[in-house]
PDB file of N, CA and C in Angstrom:
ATOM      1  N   UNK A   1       0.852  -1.181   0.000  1.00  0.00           N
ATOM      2  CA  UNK A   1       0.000   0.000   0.000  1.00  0.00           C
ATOM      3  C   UNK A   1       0.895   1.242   0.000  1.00  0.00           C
ATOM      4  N   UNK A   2       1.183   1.775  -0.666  1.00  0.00           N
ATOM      5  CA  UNK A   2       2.337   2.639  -1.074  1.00  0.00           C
ATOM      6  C   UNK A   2       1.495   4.053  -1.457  1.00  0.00           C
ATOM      7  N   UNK A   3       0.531   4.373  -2.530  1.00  0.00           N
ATOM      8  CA  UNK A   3      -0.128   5.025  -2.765  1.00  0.00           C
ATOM      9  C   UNK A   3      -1.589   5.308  -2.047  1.00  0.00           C
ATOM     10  N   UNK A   4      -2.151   6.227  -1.351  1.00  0.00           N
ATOM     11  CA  UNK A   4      -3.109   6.824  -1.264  1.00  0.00           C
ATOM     12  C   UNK A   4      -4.068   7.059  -1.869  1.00  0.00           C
ATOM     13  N   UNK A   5      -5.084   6.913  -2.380  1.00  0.00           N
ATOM     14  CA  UNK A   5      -5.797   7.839  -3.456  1.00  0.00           C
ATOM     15  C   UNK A   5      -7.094   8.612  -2.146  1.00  0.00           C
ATOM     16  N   UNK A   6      -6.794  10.293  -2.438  1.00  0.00           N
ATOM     17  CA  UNK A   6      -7.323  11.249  -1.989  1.00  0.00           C
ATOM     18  C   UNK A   6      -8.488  11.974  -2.866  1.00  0.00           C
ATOM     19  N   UNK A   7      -9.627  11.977  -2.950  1.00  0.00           N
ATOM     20  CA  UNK A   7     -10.735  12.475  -3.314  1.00  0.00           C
ATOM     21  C   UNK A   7     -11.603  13.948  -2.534  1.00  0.00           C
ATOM     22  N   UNK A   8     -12.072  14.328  -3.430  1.00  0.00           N
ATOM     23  CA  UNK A   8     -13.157  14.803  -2.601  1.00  0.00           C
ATOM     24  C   UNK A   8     -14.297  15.159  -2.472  1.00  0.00           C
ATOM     25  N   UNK A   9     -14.543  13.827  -3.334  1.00  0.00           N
ATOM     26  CA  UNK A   9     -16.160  13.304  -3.508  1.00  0.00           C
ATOM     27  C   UNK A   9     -16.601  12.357  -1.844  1.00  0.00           C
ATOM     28  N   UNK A  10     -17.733  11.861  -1.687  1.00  0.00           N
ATOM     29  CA  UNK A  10     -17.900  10.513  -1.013  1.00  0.00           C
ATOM     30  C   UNK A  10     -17.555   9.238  -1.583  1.00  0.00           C
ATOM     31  N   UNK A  11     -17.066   9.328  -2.809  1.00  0.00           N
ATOM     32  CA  UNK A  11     -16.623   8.024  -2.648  1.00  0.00           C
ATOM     33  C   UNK A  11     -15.499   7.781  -4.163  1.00  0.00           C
ATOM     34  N   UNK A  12     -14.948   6.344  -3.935  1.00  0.00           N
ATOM     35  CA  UNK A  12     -13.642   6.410  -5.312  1.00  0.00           C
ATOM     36  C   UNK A  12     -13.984   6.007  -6.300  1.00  0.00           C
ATOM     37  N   UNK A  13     -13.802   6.536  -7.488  1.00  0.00           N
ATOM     38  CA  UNK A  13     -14.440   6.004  -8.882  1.00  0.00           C
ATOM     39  C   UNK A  13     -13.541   4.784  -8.652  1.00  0.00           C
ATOM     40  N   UNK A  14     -14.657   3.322  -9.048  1.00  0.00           N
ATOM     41  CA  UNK A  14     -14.176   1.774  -9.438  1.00  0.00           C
ATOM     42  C   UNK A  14     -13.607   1.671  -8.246  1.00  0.00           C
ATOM     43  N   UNK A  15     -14.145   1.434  -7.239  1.00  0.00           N
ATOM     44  CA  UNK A  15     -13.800   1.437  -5.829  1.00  0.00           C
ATOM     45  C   UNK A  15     -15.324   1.306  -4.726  1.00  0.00           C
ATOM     46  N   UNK A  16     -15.250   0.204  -4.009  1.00  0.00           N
ATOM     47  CA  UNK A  16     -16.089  -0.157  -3.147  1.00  0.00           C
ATOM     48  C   UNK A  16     -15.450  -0.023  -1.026  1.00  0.00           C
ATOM     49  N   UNK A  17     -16.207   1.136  -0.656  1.00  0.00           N
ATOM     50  CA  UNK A  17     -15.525   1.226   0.724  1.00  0.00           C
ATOM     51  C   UNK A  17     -15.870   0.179   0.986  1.00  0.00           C
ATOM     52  N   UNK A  18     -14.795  -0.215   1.919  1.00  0.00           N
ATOM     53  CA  UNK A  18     -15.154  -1.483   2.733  1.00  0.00           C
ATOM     54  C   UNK A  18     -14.747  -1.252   4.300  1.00  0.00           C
ATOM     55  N   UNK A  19     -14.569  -0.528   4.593  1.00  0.00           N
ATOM     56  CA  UNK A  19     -14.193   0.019   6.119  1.00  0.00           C
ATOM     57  C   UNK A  19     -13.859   1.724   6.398  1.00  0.00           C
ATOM     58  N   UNK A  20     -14.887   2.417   7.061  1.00  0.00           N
ATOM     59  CA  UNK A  20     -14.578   3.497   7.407  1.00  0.00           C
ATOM     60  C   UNK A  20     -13.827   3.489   8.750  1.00  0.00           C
ATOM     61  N   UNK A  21     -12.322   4.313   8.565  1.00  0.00           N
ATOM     62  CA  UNK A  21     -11.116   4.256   9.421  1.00  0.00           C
ATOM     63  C   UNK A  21     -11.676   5.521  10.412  1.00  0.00           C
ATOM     64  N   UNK A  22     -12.453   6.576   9.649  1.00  0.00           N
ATOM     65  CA  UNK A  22     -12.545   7.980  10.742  1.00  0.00           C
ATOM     66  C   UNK A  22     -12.140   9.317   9.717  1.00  0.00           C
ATOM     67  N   UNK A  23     -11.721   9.687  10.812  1.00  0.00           N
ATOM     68  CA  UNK A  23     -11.564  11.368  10.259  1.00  0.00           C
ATOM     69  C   UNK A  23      -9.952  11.010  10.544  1.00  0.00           C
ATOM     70  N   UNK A  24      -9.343  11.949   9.135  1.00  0.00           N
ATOM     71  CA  UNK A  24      -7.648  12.019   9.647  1.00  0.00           C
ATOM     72  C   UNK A  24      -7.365  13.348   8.814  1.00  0.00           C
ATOM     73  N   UNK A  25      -6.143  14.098   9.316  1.00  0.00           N
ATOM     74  CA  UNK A  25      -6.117  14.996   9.040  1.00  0.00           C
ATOM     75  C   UNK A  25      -4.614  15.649   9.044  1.00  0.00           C
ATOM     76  N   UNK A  26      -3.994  16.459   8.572  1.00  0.00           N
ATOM     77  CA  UNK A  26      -2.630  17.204   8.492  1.00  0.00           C
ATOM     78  C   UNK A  26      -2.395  18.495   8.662  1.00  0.00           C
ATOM     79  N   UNK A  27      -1.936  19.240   9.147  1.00  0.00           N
ATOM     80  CA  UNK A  27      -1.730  20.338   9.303  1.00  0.00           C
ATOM     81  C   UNK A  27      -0.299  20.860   9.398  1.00  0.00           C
ATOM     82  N   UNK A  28      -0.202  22.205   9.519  1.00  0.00           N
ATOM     83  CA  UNK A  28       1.090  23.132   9.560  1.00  0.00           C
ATOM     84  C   UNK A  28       0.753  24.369   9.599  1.00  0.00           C
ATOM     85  N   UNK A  29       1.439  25.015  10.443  1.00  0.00           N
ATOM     86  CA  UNK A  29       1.011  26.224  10.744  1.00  0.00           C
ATOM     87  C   UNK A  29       2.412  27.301  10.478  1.00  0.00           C
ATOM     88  N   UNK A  30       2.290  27.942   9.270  1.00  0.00           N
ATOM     89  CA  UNK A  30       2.767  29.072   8.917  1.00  0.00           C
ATOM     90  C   UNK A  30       2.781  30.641   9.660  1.00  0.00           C
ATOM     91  N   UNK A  31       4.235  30.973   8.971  1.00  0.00           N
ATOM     92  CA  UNK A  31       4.475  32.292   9.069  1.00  0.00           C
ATOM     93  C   UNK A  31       5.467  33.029   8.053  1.00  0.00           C
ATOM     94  N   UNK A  32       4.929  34.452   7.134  1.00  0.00           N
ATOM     95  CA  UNK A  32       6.094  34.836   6.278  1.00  0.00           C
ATOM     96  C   UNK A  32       7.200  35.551   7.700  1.00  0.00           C
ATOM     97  N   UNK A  33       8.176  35.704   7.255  1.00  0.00           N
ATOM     98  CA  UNK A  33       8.919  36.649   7.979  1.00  0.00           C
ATOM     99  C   UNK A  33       8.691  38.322   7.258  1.00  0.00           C
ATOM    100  N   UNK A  34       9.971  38.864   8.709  1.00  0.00           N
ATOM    101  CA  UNK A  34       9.626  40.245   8.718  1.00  0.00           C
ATOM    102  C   UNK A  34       9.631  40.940   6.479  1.00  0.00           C
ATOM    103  N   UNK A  35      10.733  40.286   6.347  1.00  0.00           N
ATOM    104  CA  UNK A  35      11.155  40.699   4.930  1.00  0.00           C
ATOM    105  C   UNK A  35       9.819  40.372   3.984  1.00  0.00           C
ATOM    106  N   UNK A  36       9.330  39.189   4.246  1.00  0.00           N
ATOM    107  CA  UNK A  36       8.600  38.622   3.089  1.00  0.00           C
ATOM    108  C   UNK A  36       7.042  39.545   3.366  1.00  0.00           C
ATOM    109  N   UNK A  37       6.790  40.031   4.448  1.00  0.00           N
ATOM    110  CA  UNK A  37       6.042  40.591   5.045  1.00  0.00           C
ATOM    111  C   UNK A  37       5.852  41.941   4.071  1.00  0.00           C
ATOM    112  N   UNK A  38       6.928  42.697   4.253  1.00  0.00           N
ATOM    113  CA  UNK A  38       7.650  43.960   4.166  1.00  0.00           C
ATOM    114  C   UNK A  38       7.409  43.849   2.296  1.00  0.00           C
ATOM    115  N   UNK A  39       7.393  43.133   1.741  1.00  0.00           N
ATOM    116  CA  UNK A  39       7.727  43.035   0.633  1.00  0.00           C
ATOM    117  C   UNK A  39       6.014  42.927  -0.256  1.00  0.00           C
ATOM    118  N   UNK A  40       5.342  41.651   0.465  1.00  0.00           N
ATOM    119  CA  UNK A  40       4.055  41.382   0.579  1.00  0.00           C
ATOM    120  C   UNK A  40       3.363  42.954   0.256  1.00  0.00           C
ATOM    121  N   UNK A  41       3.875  43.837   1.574  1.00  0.00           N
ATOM    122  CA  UNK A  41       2.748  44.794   1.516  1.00  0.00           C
ATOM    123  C   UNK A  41       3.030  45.814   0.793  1.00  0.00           C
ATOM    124  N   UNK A  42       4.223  45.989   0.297  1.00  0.00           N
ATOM    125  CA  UNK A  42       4.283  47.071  -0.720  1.00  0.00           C
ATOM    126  C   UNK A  42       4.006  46.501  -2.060  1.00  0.00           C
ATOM    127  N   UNK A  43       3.703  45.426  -2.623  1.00  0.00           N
ATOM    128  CA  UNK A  43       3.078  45.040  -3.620  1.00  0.00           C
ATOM    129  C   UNK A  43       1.446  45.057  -3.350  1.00  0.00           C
ATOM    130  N   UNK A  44       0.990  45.184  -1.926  1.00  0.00           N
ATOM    131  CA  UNK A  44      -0.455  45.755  -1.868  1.00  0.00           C
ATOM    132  C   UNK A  44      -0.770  47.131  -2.347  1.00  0.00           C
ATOM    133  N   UNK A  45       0.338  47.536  -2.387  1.00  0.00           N
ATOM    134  CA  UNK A  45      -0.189  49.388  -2.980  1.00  0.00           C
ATOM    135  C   UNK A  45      -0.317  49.223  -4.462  1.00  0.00           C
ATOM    136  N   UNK A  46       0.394  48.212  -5.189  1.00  0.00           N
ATOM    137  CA  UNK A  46       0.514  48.659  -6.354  1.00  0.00           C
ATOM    138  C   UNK A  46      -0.505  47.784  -6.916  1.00  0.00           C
ATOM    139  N   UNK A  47      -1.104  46.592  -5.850  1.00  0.00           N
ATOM    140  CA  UNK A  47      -2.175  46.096  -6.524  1.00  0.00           C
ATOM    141  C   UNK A  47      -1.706  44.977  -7.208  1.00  0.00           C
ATOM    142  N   UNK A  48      -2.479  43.720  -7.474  1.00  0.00           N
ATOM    143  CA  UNK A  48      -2.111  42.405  -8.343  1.00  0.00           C
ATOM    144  C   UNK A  48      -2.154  41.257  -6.942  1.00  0.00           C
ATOM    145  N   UNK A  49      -1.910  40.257  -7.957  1.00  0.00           N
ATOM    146  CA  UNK A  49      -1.308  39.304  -7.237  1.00  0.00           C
ATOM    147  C   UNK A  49      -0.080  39.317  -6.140  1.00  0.00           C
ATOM    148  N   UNK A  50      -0.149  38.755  -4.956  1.00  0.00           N
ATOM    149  CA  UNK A  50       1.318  38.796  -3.702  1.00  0.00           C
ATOM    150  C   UNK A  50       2.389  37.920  -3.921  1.00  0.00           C
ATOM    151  N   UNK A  51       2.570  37.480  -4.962  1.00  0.00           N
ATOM    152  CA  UNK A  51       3.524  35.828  -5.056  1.00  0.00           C
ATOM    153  C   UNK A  51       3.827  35.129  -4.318  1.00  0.00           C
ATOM    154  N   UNK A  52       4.538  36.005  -2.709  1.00  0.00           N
ATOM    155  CA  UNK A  52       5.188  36.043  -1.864  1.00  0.00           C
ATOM    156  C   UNK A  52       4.054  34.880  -1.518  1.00  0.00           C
ATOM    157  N   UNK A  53       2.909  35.539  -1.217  1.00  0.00           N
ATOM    158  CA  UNK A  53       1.968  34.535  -0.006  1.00  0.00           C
ATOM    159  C   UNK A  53       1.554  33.366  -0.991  1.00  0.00           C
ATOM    160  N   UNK A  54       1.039  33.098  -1.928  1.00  0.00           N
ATOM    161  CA  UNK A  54       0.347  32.492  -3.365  1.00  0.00           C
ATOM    162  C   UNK A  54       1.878  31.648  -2.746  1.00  0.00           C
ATOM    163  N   UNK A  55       2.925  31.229  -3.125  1.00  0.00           N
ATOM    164  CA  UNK A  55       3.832  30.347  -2.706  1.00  0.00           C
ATOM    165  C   UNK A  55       3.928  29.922  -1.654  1.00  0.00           C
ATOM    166  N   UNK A  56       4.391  30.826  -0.141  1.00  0.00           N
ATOM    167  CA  UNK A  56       3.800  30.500   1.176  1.00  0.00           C
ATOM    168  C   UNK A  56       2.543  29.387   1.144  1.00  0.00           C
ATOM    169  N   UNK A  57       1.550  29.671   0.634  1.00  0.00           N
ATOM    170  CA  UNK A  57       0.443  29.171   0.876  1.00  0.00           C
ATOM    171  C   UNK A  57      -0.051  27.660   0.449  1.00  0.00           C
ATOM    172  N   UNK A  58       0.678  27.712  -1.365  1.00  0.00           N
ATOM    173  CA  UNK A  58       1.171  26.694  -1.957  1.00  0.00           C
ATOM    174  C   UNK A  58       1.867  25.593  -1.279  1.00  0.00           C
ATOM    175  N   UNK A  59       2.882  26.391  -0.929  1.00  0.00           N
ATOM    176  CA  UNK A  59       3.602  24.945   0.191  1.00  0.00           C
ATOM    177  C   UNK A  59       3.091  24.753   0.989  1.00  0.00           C
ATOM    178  N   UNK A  60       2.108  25.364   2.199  1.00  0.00           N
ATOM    179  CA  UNK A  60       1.503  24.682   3.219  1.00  0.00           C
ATOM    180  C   UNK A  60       0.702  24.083   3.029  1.00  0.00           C
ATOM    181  N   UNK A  61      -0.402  24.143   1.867  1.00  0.00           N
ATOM    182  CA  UNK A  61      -1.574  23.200   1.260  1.00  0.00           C
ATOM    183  C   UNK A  61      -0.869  21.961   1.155  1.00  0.00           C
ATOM    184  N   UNK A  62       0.866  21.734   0.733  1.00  0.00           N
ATOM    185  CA  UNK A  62       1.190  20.703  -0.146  1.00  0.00           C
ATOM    186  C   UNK A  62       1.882  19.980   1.405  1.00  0.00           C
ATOM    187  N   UNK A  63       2.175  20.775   1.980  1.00  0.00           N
ATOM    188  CA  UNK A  63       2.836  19.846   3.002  1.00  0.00           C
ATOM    189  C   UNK A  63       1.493  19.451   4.138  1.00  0.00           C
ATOM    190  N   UNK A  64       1.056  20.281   4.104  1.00  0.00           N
ATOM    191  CA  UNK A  64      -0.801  19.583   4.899  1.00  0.00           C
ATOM    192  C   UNK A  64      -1.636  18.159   4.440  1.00  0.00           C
ATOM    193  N   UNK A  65      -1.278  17.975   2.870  1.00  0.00           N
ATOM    194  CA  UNK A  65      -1.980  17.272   2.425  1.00  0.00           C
ATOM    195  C   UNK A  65      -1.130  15.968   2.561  1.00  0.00           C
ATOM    196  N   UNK A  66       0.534  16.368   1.871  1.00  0.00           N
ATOM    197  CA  UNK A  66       1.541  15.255   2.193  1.00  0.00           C
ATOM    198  C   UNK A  66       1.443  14.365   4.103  1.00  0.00           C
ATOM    199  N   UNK A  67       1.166  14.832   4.775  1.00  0.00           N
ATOM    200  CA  UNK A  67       0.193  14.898   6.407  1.00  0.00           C
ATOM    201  C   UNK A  67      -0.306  14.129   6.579  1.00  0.00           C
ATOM    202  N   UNK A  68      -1.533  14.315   5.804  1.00  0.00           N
ATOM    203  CA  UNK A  68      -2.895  13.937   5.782  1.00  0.00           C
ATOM    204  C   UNK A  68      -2.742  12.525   5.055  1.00  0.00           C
ATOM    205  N   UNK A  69      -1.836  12.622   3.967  1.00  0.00           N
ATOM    206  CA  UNK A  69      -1.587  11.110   3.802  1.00  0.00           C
ATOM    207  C   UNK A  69      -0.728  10.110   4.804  1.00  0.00           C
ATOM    208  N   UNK A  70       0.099  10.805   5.436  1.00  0.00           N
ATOM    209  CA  UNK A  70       1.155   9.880   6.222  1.00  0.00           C
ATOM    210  C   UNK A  70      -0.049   9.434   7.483  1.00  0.00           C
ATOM    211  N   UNK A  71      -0.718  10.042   7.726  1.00  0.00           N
ATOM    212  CA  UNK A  71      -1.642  10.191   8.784  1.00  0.00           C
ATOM    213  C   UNK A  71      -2.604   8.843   8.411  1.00  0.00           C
ATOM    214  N   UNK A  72      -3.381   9.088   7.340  1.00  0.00           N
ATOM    215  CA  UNK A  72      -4.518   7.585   6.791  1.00  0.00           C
ATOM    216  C   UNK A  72      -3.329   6.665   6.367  1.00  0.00           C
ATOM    217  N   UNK A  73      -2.190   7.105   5.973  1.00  0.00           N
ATOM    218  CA  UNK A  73      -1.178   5.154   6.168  1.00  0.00           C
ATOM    219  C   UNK A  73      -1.222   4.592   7.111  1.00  0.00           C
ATOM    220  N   UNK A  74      -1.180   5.513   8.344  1.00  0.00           N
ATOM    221  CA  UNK A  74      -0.811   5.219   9.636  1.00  0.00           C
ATOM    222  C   UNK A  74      -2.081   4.706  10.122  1.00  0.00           C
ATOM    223  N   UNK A  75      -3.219   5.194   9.745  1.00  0.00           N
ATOM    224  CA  UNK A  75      -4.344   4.237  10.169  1.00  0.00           C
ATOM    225  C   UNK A  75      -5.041   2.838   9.556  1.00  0.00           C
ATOM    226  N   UNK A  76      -3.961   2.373   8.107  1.00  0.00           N
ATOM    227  CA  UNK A  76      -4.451   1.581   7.546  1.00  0.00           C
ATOM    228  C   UNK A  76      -5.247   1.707   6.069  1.00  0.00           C
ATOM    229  N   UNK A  77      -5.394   2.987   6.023  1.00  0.00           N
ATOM    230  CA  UNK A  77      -5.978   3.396   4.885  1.00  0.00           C
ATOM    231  C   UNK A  77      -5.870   3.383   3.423  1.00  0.00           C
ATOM    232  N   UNK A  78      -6.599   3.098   2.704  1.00  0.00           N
ATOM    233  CA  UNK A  78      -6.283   3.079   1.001  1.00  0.00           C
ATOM    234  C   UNK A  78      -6.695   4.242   0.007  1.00  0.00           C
ATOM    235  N   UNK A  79      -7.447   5.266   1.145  1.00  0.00           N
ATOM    236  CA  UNK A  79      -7.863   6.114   0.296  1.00  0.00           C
ATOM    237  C   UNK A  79      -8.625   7.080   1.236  1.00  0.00           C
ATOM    238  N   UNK A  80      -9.011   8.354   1.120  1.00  0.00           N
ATOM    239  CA  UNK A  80      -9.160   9.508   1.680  1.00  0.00           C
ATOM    240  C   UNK A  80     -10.316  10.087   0.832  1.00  0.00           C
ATOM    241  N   UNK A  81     -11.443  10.515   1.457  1.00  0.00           N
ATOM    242  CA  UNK A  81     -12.551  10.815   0.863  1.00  0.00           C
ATOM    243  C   UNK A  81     -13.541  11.917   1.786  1.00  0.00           C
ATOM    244  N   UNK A  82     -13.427  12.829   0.517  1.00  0.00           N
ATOM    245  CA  UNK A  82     -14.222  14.079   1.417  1.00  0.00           C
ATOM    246  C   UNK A  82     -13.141  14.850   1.508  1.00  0.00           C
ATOM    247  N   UNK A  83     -12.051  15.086   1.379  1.00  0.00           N
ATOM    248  CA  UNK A  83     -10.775  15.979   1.575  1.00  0.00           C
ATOM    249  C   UNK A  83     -11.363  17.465   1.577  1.00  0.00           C
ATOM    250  N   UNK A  84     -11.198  17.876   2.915  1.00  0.00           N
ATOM    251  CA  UNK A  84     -10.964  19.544   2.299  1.00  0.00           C
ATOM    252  C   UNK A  84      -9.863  20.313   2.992  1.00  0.00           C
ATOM    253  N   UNK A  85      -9.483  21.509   2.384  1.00  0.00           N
ATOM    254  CA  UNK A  85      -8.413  22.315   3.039  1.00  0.00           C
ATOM    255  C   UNK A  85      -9.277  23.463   3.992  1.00  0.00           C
ATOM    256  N   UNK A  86      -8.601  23.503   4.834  1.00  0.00           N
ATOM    257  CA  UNK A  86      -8.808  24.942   6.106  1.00  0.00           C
ATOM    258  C   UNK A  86      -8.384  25.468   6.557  1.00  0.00           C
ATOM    259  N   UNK A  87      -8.251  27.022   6.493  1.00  0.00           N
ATOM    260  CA  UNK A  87      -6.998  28.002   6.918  1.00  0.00           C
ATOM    261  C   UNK A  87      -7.735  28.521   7.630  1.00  0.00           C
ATOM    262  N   UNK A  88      -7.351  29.620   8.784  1.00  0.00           N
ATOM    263  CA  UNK A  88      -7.388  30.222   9.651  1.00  0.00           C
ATOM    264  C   UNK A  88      -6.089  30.907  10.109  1.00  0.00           C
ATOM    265  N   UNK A  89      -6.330  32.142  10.490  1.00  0.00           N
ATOM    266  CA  UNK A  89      -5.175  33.350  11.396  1.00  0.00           C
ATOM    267  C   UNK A  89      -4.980  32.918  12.224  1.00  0.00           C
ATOM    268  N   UNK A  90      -3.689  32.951  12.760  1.00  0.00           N
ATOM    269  CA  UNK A  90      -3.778  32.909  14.595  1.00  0.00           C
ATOM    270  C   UNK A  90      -2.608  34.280  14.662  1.00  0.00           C
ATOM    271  N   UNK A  91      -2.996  34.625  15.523  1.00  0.00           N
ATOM    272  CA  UNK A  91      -2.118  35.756  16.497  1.00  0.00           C
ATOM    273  C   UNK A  91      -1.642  36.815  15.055  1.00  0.00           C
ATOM    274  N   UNK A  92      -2.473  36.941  14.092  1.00  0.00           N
ATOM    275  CA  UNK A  92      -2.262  38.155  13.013  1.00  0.00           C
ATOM    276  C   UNK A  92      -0.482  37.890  12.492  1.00  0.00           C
ATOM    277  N   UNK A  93      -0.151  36.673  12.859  1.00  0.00           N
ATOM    278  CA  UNK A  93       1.187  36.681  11.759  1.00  0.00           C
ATOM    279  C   UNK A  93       1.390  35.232  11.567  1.00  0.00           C
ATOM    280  N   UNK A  94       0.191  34.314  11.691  1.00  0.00           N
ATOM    281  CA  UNK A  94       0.599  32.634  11.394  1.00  0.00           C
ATOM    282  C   UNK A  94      -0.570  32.638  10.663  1.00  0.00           C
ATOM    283  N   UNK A  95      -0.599  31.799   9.990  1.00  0.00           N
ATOM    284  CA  UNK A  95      -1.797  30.881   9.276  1.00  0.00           C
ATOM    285  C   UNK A  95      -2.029  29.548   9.639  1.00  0.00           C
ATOM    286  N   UNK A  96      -2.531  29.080   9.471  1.00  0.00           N
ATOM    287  CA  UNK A  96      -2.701  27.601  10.326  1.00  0.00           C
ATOM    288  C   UNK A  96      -3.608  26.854   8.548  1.00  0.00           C
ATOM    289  N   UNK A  97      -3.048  25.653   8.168  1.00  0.00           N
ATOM    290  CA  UNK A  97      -3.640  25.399   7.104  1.00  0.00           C
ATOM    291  C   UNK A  97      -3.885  23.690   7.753  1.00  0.00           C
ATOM    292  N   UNK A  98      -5.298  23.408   6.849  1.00  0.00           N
ATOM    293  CA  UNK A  98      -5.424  21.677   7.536  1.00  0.00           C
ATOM    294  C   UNK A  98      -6.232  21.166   6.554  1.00  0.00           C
ATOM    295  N   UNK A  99      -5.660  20.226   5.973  1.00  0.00           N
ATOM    296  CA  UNK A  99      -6.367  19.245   5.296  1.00  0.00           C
ATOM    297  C   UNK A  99      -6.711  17.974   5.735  1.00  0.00           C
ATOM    298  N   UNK A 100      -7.834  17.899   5.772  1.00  0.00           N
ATOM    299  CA  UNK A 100      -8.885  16.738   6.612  1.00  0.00           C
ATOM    300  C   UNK A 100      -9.950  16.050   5.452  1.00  0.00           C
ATOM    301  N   UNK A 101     -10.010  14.911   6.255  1.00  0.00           N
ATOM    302  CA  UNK A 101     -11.121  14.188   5.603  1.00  0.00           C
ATOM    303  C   UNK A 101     -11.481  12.778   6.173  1.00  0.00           C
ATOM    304  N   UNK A 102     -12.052  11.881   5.348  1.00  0.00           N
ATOM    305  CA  UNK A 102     -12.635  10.283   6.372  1.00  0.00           C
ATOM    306  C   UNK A 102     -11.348   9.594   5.891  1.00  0.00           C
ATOM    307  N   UNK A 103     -10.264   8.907   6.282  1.00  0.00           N
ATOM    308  CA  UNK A 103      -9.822   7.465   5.984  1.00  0.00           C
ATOM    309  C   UNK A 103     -10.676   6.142   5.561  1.00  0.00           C
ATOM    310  N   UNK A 104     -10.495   5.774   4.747  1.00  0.00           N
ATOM    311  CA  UNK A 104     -11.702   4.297   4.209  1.00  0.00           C
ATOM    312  C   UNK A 104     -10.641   3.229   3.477  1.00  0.00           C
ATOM    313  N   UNK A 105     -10.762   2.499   3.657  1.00  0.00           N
ATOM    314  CA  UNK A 105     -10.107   1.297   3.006  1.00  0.00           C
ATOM    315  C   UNK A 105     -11.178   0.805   2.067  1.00  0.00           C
ATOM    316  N   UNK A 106     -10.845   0.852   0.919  1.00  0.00           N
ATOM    317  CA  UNK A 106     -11.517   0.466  -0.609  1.00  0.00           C
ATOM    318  C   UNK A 106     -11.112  -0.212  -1.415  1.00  0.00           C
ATOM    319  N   UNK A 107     -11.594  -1.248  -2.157  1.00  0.00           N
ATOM    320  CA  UNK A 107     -11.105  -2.606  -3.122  1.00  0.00           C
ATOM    321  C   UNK A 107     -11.660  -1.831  -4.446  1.00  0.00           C
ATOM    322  N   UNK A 108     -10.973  -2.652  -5.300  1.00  0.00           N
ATOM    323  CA  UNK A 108     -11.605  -2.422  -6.937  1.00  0.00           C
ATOM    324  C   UNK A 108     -12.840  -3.092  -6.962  1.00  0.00           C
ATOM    325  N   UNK A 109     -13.637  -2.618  -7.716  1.00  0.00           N
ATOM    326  CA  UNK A 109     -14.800  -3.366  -7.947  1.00  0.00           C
ATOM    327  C   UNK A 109     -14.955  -3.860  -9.765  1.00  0.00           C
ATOM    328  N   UNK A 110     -15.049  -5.120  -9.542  1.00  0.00           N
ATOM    329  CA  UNK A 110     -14.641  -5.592 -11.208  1.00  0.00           C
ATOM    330  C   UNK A 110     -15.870  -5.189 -12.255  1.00  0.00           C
ATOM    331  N   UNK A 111     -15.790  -5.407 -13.570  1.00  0.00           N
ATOM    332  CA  UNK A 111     -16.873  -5.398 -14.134  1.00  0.00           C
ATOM    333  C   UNK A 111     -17.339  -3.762 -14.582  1.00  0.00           C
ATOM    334  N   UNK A 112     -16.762  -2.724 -13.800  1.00  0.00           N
ATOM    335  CA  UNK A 112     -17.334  -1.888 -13.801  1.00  0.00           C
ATOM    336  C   UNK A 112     -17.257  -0.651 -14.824  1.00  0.00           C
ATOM    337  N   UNK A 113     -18.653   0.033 -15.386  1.00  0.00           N
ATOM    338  CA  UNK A 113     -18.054   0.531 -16.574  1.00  0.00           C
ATOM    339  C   UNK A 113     -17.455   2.344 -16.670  1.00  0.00           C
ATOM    340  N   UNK A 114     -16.289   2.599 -17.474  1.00  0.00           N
ATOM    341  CA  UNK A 114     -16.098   3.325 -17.207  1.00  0.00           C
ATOM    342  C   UNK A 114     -16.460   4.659 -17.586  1.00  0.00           C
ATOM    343  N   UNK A 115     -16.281   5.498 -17.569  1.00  0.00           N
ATOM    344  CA  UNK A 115     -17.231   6.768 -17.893  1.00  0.00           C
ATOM    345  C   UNK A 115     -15.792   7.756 -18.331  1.00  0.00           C
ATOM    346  N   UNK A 116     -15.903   7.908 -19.613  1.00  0.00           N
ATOM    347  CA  UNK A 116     -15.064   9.002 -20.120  1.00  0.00           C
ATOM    348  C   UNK A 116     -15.155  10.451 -20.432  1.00  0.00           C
ATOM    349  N   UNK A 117     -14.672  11.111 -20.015  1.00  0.00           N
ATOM    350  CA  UNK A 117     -15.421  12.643 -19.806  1.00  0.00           C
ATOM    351  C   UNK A 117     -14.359  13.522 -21.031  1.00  0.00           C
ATOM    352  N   UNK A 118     -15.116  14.185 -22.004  1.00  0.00           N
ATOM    353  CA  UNK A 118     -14.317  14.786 -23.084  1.00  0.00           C
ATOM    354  C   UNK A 118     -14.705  16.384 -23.095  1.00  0.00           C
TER     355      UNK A 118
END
């Protein structure tokens, strides 16, 4: 069981749950520094996109989710369903990011037809 498969529907295309594990979840809680800060907000005057944070933010989604998988291995899991991400402030200079969802252990289901979307 090496791979995960993470959704965030209720359930896995060609896939039958066969055991709900629970809720599992990953998190990390961010902060830019003073510079990236400093830099952030003078690109607020001029308006556009922040890069600065859009990357910040990027990596914490990716390391929340990377988490969230080590987390449903650790419970046995084959697959993750319902996934969502959740940020929140704390103390006006962290972000707190968390990707959560159910752990389920799921088999292939044979026979089944597939649906091609163009």
């Amino acid at each position: 069981m090496d791979d995960i498969i993470v959704v965030t529907s209720d359930y896995v295309p060609g896939h039958r749950i066969v055991k709900i594990l629970g809720v599992t979840w990953g998190l990390t809680v961010r902060s830019r520094g003073i510079g990236g800060n400093l830099v952030a907000g003078l690109r607020t005057i001029a308006g556009g996109e922040i890069k600065e944070y859009v990357t910040l933010l990027n990596d914490a989604r990716e390391t929340a989710l990377q988490r969230l998988i080590q987390s449903a291995k650790a419970l046995g899991a084959t697959a993750v369903i319902n996934m969502r991400f959740d940020t929140s402030d704390m103390a006006q200079a962290m972000t707190e990011i968390v990707a959560y969802g159910t752990a389920v252990v799921t088999e292939p289901v044979e026979n089944q037809q597939t649906v091609t979307l163009s």
